[in-house]
Protein backbone atom coordinates (compact mmCIF):
# COMPACT_ATOMS: atom_id res chain seq x y z
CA UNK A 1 -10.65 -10.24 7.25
CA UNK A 2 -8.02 -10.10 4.33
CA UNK A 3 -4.35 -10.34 5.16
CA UNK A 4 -2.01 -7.69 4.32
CA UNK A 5 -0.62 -10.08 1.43
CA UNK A 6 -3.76 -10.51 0.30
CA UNK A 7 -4.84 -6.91 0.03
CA UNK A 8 -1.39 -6.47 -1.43
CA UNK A 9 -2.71 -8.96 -4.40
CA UNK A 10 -5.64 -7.48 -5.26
CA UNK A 11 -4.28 -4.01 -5.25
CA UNK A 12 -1.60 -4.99 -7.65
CA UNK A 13 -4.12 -6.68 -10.23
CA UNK A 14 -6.56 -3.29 -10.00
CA UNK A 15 -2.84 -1.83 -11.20
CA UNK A 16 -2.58 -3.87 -14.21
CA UNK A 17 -6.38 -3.46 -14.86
CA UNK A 18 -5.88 0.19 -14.99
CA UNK A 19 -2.62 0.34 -17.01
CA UNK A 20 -4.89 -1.69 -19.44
CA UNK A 21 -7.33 1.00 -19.42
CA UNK A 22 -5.03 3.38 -19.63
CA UNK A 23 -3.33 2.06 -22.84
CA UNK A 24 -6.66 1.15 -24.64
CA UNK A 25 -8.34 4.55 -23.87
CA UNK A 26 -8.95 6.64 -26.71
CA UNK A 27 -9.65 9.75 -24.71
CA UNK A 28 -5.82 11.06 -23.98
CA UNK A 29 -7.00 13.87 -21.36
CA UNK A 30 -9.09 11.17 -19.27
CA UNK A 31 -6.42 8.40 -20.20
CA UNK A 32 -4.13 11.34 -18.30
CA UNK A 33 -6.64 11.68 -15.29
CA UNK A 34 -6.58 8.01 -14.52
CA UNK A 35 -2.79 7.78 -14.54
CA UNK A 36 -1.53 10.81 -13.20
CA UNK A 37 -4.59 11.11 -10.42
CA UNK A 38 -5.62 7.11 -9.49
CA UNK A 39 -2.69 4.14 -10.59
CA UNK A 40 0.04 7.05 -9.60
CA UNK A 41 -1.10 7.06 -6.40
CA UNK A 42 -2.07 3.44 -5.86
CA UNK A 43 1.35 2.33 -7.00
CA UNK A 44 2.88 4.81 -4.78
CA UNK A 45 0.54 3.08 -2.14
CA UNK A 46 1.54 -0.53 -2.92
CA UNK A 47 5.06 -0.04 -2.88
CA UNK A 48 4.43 1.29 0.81
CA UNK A 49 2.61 -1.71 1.86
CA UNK A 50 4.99 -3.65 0.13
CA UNK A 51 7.48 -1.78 2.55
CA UNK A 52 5.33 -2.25 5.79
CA UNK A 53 4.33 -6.28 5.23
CA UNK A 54 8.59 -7.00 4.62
CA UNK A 55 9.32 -4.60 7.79
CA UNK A 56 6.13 -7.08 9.42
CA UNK A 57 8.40 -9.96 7.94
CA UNK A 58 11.41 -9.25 9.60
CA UNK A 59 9.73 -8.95 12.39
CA UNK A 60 9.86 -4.72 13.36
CA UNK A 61 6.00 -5.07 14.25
CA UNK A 62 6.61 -6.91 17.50
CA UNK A 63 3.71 -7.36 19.36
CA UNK A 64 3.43 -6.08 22.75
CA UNK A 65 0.55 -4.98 25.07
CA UNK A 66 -0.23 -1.06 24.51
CA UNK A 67 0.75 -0.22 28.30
CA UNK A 68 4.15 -1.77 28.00
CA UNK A 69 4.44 -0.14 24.31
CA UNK A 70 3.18 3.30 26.35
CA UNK A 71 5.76 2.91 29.74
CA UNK A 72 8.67 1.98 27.27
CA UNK A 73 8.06 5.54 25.56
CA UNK A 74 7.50 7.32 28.45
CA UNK A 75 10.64 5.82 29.66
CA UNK A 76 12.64 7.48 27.04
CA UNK A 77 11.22 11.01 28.07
């Protein structure tokens, strides 16, 4: 299984695949589609991973077993 970094890597070279597209498209509608409707959204969905794996980094994903994750929250009720 890939690691969040390395998901991260090959998401981010799809992006500059596609912005290559993009520019060398002759079509301007479907050159439109691609941006607006695909690398739009995957950059949006990079930068959010980007978020998550330096949140992972500074360690706000601690680990703990899902019943004491669970009693903790039911605590706070």
């Amino acid at each position: 299984m890939a690691t969040l970094k390395e998901i991260y890597a090959e998401l981010d070279a799809l992006i500059e695949e596609l912005e290559q597209y993009v520019e060398n498209e002759d079509n301007g509608t479907k050159a439109s589609d691609i941006q607006k409707n695909v690398l739009d959204r995957l950059e949006y969905a990079v930068n959010e991973l980007d978020t998550i794996i330096d949140d992972d980094n500074a360690g706000l994903y601690e680990e703990y077993g899902e019943d004491e994750f669970l009693e903790d929250s039911e605590d706070s009720w």
